[in-house]
N, C-alpha and C. Protein backbone atom coordinates (compact mmCIF):
# COMPACT_ATOMS: atom_id res chain seq x y z
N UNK A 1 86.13 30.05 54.88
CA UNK A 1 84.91 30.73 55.32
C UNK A 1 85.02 31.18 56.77
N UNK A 2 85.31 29.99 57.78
CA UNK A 2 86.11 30.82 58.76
C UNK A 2 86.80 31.48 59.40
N UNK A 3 87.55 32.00 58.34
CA UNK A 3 89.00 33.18 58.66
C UNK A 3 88.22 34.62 58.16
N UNK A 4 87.14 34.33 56.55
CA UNK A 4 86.18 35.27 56.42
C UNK A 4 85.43 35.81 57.61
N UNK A 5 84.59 35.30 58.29
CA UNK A 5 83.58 35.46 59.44
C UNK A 5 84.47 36.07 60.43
N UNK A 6 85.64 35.28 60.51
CA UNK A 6 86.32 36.64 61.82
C UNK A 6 86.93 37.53 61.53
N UNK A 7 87.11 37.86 60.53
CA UNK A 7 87.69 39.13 60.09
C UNK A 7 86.21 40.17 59.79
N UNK A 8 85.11 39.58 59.81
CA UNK A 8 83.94 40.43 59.55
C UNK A 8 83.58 40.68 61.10
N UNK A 9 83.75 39.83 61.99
CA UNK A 9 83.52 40.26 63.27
C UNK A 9 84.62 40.98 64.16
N UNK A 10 85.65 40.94 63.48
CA UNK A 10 86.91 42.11 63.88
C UNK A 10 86.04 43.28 63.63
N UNK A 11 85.82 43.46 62.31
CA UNK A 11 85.40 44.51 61.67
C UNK A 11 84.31 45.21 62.39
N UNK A 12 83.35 44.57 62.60
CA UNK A 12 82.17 44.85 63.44
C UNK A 12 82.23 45.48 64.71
N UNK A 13 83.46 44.29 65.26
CA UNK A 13 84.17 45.21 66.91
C UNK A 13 84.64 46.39 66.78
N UNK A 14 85.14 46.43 65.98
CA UNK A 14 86.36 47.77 65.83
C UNK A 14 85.08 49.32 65.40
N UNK A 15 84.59 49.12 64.37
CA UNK A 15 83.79 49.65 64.11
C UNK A 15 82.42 50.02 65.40
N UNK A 16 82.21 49.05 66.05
CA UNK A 16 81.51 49.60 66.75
C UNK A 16 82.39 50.44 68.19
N UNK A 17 83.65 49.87 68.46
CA UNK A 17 84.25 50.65 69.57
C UNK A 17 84.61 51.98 69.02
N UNK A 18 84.90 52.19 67.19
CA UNK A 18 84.99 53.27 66.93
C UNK A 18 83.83 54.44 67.07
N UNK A 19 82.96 53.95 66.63
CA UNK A 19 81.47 54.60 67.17
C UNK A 19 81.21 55.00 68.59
N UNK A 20 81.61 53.89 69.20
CA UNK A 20 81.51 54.15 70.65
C UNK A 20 82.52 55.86 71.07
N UNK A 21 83.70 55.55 70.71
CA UNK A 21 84.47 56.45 71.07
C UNK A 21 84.35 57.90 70.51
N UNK A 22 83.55 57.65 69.24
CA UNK A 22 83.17 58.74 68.36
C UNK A 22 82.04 59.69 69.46
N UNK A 23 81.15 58.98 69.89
CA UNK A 23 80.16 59.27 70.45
C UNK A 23 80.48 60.03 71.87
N UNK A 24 81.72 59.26 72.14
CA UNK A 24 82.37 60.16 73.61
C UNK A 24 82.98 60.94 73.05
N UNK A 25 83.88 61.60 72.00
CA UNK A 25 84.40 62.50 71.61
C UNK A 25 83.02 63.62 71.28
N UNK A 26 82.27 63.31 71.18
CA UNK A 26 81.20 64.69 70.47
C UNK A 26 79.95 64.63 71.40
N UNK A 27 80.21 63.98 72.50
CA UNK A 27 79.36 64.76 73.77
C UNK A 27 79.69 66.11 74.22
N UNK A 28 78.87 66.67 75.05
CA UNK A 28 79.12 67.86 75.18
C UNK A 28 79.82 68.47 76.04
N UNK A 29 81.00 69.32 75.77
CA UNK A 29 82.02 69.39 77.13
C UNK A 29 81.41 70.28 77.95
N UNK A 30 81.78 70.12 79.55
CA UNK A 30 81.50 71.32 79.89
C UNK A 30 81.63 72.49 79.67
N UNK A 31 81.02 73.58 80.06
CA UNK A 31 81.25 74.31 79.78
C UNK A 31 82.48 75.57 80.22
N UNK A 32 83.40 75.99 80.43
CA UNK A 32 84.50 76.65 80.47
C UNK A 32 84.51 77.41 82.11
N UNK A 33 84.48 77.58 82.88
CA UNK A 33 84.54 78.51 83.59
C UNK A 33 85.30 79.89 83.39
N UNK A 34 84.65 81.00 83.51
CA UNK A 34 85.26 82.15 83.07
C UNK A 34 86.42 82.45 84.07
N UNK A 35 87.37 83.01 83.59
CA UNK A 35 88.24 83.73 84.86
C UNK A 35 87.61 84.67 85.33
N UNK A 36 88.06 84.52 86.90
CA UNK A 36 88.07 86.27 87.48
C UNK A 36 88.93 87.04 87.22
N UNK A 37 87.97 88.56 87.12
CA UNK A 37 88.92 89.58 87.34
C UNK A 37 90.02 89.83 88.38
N UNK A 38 91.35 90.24 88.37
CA UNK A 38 91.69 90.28 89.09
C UNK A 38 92.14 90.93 90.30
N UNK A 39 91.01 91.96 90.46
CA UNK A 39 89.90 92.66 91.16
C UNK A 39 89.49 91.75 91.88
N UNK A 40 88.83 90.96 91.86
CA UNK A 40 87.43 90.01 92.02
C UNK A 40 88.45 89.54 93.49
N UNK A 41 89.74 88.89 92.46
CA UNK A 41 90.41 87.90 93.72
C UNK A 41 91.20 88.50 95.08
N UNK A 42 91.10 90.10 94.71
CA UNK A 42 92.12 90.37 96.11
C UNK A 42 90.90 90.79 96.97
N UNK A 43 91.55 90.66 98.35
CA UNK A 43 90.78 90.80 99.45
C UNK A 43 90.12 92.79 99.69
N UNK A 44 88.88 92.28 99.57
CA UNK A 44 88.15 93.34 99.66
C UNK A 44 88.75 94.15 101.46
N UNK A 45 88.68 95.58 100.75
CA UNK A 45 88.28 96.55 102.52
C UNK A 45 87.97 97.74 101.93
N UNK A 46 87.16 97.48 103.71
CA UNK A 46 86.36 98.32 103.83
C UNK A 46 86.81 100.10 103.65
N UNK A 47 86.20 100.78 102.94
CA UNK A 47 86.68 102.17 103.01
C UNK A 47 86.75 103.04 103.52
N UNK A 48 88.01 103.59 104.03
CA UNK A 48 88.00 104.67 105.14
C UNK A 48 86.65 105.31 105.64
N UNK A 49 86.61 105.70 106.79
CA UNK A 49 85.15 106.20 107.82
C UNK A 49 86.15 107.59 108.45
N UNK A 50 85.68 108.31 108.22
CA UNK A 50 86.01 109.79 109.11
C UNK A 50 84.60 110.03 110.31
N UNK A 51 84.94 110.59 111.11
CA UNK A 51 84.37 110.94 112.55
C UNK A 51 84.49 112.13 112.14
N UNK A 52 83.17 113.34 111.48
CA UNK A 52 83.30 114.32 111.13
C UNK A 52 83.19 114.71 112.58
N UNK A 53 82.22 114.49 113.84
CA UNK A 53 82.27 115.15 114.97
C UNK A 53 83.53 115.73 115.41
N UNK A 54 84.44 114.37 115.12
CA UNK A 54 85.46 115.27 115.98
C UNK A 54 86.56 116.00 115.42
N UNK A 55 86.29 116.75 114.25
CA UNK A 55 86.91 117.42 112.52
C UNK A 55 87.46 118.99 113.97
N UNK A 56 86.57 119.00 115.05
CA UNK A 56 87.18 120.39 115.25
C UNK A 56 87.57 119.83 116.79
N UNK A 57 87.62 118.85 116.67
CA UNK A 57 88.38 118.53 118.33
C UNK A 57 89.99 118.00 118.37
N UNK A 58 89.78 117.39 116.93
CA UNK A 58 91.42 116.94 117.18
C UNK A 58 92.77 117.54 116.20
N UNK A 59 93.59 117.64 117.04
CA UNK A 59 94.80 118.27 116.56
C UNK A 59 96.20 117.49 116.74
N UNK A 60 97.21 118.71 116.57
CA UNK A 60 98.78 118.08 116.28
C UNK A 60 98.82 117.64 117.64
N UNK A 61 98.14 118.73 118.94
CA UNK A 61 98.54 118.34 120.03
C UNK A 61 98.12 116.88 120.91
N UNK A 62 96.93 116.86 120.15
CA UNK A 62 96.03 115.78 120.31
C UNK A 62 95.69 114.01 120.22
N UNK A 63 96.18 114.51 118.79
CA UNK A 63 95.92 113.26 118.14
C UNK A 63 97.35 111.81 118.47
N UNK A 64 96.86 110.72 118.08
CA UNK A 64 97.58 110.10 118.23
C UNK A 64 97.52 108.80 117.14
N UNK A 65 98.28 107.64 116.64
CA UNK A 65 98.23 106.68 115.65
C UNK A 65 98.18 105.38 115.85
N UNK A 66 97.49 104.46 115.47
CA UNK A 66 97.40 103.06 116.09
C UNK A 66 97.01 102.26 114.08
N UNK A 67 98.18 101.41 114.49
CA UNK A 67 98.54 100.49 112.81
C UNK A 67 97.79 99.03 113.15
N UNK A 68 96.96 98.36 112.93
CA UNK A 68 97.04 97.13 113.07
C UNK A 68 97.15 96.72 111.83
N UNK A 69 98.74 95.98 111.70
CA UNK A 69 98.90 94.78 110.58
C UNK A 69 98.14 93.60 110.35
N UNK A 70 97.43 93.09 111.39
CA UNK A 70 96.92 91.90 111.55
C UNK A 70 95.43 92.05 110.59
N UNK A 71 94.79 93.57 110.77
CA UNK A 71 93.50 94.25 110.15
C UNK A 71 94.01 94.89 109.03
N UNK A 72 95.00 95.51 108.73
CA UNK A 72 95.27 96.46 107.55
C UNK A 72 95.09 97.51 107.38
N UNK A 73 94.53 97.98 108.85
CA UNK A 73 94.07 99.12 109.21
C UNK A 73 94.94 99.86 110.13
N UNK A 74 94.53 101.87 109.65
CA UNK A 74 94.92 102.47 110.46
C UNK A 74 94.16 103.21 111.24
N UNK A 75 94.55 104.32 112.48
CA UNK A 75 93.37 104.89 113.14
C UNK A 75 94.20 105.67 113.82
N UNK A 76 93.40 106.80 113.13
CA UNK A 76 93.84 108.07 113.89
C UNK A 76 92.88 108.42 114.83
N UNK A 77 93.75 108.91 116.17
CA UNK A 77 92.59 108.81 117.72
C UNK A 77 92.95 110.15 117.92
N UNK A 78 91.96 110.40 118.89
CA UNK A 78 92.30 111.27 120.01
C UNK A 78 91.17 110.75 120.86
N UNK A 79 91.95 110.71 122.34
CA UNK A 79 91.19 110.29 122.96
C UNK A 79 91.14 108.72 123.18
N UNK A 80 90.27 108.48 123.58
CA UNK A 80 89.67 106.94 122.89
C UNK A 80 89.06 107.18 121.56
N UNK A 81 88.24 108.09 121.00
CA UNK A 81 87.60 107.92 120.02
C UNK A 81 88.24 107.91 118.85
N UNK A 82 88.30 107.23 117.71
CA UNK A 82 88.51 107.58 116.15
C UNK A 82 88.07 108.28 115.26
N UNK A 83 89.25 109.03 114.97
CA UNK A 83 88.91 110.15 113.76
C UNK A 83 88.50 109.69 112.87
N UNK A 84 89.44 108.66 112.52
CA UNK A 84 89.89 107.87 110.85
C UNK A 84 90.24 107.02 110.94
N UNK A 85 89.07 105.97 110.51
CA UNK A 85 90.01 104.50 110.63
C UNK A 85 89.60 104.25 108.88
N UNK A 86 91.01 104.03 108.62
CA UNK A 86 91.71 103.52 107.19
C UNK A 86 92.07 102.33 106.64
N UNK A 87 92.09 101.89 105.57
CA UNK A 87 92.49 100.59 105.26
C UNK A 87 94.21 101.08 104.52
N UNK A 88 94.86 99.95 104.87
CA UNK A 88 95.97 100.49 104.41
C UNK A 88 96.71 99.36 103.96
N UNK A 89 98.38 99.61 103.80
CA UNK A 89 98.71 98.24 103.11
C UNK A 89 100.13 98.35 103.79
N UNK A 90 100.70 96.83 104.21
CA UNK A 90 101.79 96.93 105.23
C UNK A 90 102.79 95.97 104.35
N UNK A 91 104.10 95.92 105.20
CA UNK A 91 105.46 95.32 104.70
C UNK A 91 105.14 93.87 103.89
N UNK A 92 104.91 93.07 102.93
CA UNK A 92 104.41 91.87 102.85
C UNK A 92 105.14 90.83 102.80
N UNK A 93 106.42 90.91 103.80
CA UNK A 93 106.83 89.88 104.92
C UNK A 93 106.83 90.10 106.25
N UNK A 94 106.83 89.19 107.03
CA UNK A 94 106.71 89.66 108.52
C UNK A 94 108.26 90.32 108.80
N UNK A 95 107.73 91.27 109.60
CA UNK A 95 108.99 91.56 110.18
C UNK A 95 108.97 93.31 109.15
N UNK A 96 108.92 93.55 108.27
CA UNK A 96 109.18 94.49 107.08
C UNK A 96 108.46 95.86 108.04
N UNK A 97 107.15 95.69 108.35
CA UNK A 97 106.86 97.19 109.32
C UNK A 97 106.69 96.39 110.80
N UNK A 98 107.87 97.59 111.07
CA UNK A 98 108.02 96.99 112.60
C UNK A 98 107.15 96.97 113.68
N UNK A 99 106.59 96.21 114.41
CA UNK A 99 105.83 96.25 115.38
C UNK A 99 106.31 97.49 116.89
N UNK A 100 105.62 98.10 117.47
CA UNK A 100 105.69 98.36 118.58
C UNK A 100 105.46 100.23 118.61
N UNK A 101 105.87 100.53 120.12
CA UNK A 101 105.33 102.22 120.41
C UNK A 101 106.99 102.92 119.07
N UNK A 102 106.10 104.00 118.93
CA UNK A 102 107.47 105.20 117.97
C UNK A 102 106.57 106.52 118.12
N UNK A 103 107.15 106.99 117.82
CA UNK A 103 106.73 108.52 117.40
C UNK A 103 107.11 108.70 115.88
N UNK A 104 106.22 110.38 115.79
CA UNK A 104 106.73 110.92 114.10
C UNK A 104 107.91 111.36 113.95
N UNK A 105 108.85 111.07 113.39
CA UNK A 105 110.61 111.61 113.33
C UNK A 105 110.76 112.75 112.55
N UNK A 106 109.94 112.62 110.95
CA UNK A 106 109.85 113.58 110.63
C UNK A 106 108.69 113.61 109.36
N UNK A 107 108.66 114.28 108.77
CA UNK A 107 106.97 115.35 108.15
C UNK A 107 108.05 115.50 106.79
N UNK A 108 107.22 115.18 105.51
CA UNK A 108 107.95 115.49 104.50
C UNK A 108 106.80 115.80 103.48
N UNK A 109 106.06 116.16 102.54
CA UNK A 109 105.06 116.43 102.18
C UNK A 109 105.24 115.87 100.75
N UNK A 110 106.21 115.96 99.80
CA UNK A 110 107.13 115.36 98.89
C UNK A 110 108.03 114.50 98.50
N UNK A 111 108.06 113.80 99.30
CA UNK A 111 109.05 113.12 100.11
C UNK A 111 109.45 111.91 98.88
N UNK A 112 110.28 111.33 98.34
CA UNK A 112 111.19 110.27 97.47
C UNK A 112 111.33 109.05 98.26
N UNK A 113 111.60 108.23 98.02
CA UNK A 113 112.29 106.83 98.67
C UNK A 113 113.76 106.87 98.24
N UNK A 114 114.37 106.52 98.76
CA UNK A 114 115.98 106.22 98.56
C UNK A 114 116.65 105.25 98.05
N UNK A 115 115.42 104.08 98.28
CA UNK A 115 116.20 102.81 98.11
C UNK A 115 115.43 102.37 96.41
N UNK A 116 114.06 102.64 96.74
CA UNK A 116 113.20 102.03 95.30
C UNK A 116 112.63 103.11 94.21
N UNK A 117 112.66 102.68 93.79
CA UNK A 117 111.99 103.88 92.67
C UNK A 117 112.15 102.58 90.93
N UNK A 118 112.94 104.30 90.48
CA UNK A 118 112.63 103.68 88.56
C UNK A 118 114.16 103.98 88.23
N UNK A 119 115.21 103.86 87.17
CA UNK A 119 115.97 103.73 86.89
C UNK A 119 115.27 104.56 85.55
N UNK A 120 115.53 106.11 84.95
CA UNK A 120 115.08 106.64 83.83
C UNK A 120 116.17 107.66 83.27
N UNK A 121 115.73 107.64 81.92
CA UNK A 121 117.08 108.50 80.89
C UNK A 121 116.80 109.71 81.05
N UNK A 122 117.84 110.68 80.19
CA UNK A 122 117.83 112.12 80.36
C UNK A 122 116.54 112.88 79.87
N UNK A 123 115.71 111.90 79.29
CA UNK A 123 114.21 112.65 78.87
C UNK A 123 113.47 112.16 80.26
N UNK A 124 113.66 111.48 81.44
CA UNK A 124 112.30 111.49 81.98
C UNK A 124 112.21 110.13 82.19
N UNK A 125 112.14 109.19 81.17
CA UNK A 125 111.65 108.06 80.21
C UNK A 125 111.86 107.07 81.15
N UNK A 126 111.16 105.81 81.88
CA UNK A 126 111.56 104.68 82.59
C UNK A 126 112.23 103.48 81.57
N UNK A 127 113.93 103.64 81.88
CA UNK A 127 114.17 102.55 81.57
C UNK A 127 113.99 101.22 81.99
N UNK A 128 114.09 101.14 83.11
CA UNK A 128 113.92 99.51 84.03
C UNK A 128 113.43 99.91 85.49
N UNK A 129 111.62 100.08 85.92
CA UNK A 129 110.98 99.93 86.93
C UNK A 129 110.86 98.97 88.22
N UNK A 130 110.68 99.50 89.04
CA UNK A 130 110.29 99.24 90.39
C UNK A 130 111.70 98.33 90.90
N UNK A 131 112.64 99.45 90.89
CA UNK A 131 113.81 98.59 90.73
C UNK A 131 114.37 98.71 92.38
N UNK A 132 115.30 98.25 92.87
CA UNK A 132 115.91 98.80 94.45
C UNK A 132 117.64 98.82 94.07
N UNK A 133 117.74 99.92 94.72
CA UNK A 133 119.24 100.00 94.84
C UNK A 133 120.25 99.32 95.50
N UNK A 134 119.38 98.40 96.38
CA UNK A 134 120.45 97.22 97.31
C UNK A 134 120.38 96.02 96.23
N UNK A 135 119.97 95.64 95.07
CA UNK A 135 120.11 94.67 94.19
C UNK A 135 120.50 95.20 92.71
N UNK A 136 120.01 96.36 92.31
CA UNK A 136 119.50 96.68 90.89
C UNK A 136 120.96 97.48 90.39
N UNK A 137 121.66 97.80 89.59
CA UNK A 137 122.54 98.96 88.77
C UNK A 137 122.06 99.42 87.42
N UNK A 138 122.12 100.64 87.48
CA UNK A 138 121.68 101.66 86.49
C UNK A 138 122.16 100.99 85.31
N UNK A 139 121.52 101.09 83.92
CA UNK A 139 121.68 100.93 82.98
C UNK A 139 122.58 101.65 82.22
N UNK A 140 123.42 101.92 81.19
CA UNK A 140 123.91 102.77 80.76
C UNK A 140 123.23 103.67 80.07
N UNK A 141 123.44 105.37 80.62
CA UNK A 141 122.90 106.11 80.06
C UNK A 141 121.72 106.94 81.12
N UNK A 142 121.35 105.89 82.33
CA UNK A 142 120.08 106.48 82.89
C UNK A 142 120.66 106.70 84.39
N UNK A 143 119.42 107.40 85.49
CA UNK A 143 119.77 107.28 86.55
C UNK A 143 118.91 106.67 87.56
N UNK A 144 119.01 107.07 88.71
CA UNK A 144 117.95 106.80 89.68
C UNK A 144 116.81 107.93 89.96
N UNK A 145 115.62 107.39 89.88
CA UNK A 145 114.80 108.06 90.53
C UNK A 145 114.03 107.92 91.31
N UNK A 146 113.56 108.09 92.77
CA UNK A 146 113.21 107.38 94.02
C UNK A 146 111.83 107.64 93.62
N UNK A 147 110.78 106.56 94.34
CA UNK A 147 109.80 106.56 93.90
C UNK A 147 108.83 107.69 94.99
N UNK A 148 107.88 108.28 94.63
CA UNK A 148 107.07 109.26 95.35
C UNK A 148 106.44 108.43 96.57
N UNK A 149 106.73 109.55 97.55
CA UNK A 149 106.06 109.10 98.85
C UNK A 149 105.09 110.28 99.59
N UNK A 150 104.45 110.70 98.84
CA UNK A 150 103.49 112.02 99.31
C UNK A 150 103.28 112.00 100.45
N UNK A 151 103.30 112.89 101.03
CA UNK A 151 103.00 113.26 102.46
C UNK A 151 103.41 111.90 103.52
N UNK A 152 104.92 112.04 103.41
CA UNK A 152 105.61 111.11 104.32
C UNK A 152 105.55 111.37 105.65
N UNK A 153 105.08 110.49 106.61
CA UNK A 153 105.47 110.87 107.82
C UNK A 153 106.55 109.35 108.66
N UNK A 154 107.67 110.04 108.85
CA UNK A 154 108.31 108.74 108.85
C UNK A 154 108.49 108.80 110.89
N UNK A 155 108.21 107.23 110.47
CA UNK A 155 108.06 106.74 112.36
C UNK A 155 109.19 105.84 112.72
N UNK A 156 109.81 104.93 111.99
CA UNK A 156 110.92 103.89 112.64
C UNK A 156 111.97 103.91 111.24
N UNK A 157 113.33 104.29 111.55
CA UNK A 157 114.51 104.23 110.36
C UNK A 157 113.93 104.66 109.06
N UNK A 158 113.52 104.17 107.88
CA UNK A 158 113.19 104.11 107.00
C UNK A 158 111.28 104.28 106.63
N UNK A 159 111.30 103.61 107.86
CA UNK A 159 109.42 103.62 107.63
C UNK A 159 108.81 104.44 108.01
N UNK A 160 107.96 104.83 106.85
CA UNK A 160 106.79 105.79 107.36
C UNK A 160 105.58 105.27 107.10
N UNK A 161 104.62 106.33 107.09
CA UNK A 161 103.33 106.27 106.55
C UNK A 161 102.95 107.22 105.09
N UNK A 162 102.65 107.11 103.97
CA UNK A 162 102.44 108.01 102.95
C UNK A 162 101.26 107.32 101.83
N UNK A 163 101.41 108.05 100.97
CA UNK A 163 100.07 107.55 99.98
C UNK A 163 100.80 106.30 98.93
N UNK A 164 99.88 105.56 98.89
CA UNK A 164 100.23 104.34 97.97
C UNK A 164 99.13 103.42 97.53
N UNK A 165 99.89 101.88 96.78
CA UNK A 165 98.92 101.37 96.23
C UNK A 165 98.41 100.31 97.39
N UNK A 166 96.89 100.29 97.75
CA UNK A 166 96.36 99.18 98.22
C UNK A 166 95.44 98.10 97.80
N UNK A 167 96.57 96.91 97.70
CA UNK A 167 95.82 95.89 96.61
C UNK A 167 94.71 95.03 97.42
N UNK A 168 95.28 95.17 98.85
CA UNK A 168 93.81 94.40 99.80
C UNK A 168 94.83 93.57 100.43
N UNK A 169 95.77 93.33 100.31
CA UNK A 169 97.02 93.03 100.52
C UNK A 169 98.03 93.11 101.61
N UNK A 170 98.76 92.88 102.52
CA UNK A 170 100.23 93.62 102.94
C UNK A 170 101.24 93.24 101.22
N UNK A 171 101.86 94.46 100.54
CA UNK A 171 102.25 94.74 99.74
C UNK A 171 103.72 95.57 99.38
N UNK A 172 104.03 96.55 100.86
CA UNK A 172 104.42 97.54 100.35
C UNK A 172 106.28 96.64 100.88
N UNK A 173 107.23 97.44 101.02
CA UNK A 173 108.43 97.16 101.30
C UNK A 173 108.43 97.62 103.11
N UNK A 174 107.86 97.88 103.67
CA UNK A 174 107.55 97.95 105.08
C UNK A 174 106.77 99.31 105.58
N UNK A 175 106.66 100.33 104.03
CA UNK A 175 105.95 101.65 104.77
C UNK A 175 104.46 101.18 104.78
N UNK A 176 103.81 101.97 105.92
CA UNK A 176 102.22 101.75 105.46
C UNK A 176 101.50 102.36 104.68
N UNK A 177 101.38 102.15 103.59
CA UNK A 177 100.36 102.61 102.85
C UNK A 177 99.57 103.37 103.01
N UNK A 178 98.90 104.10 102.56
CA UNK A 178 97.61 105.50 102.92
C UNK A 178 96.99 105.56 101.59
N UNK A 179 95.76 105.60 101.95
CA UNK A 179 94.73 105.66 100.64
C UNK A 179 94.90 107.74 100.26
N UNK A 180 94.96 107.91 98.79
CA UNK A 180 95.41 109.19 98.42
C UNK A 180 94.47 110.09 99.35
N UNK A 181 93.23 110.28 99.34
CA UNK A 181 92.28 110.93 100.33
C UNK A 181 92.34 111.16 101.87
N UNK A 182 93.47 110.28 102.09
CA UNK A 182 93.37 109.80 103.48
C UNK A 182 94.99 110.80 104.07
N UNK A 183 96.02 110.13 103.32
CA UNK A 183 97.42 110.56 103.59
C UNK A 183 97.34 111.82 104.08
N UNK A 184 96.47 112.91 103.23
CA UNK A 184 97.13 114.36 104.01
C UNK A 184 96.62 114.64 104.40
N UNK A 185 94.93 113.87 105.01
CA UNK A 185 94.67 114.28 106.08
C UNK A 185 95.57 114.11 107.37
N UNK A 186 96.47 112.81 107.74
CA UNK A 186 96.77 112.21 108.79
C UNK A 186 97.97 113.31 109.01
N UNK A 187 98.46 113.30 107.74
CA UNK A 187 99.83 114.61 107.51
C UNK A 187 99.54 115.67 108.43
N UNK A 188 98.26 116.87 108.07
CA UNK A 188 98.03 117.43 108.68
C UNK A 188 97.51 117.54 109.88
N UNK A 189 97.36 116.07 110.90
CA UNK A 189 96.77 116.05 112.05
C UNK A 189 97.69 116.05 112.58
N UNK A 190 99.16 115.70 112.28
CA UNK A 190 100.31 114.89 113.39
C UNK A 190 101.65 116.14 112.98
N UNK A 191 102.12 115.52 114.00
CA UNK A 191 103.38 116.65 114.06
C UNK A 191 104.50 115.60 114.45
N UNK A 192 105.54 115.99 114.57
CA UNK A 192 107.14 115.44 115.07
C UNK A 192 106.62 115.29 116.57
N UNK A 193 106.88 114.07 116.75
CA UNK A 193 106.59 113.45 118.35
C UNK A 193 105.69 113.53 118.60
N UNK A 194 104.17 112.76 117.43
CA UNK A 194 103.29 112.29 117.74
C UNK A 194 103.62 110.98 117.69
N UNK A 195 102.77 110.19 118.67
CA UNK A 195 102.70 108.64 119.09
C UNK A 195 102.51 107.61 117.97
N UNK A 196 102.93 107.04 117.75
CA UNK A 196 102.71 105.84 116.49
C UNK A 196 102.64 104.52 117.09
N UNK A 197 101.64 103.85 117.04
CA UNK A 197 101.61 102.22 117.73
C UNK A 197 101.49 101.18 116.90
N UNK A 198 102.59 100.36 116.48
CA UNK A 198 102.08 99.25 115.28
C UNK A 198 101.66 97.96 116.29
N UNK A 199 100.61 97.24 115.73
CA UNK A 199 100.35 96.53 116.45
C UNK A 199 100.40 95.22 115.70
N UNK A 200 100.88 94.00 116.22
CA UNK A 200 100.98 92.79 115.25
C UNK A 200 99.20 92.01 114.68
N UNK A 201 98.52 92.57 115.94
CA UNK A 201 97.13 92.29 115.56
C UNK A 201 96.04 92.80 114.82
């Protein structure tokens, strides 16, 4: 009778810790947090501002360029005042757009990259994207094609300024970025041996 009774009070334990645990399994979970878009998570800026006043004061002879990496911003001056201050997108390691005074070297309106682009076949077609030629070799069958740099204006070796993507970011391989609206305006303000100032701040 007593080996009966504890095997009925096993039973009882077990059964009730099963209940117990039943009862924590079918509470109610929280509820999920949605993801963000991933939109949501890159760093917002602010959108280019033009100084229509000074639309008939400043020129090739005039104007001049100031980069701050530290802001993401660019600004086209004359004067003290700003024409155009831009949000833009810089080298995204240090060191990639170089700090300090340059001028414009040269004006390209069409302008390719040399080093990055797409690797595509005799139709056009991208075989293997966003590739660089100091790491990457053509596939068999395709070639190189440098990636578009619209309205290049190049200031130090390799770097310029032209239209690209700005994720909110420093992003690019060291050129600065230009919002599409923005690029040919700056194109058409500046000439060969206008002033360029990158600033680390």
């Amino acid at each position: 009778m007593k080996a009966v009774a504890l095997i009925v009070s096993a039973a009882a334990i077990f059964a009730g810790g099963s209940a117990l645990a039943q009862s924590g399994r079918g509470a109610a979970a929280p509820a999920p947090v949605p993801m963000k878009k991933a939109s949501e998570l890159l760093k917002k800026q602010e959108p280019p501002v033009i100084n229509k006043k000074l639309a008939d004061t400043i020129n090739q002879d005039n104007s001049y360029v100031i980069v701050s990496l530290g802001k993401q911003r660019a600004y086209l001056m004359v004067g003290e005042e700003v024409y155009i201050d831009t949000p833009i997108s810089s080298g995204k390691r240090a060191g990639m757009t170089p700090t300090g005074k340059f001028t414009v070297q040269e004006k390209d309106p069409d302008h390719h990259s040399s080093l990055y682009g797409n690797f595509v076949d005799r139709k056009g077609r991208v075989v293997r994207g966003g590739i660089s030629l100091k790491v990457d070799s053509a596939p068999s069958g395709s070639h190189y094609e440098g990636a578009p740099m619209k309205w290049f204006c190049r200031f130090s070796g390799a770097v310029g300024m032209h239209i690209g993507i700005l994720p909110g970011y420093p992003a690019s391989h060291g050129c600065v970025r230009l919002p599409e609206a923005i690029a040919p305006i700056i194109y058409q303000k500046v000439k060969v041996g206008t002033p360029v100032e990158v600033r680390p701040d």
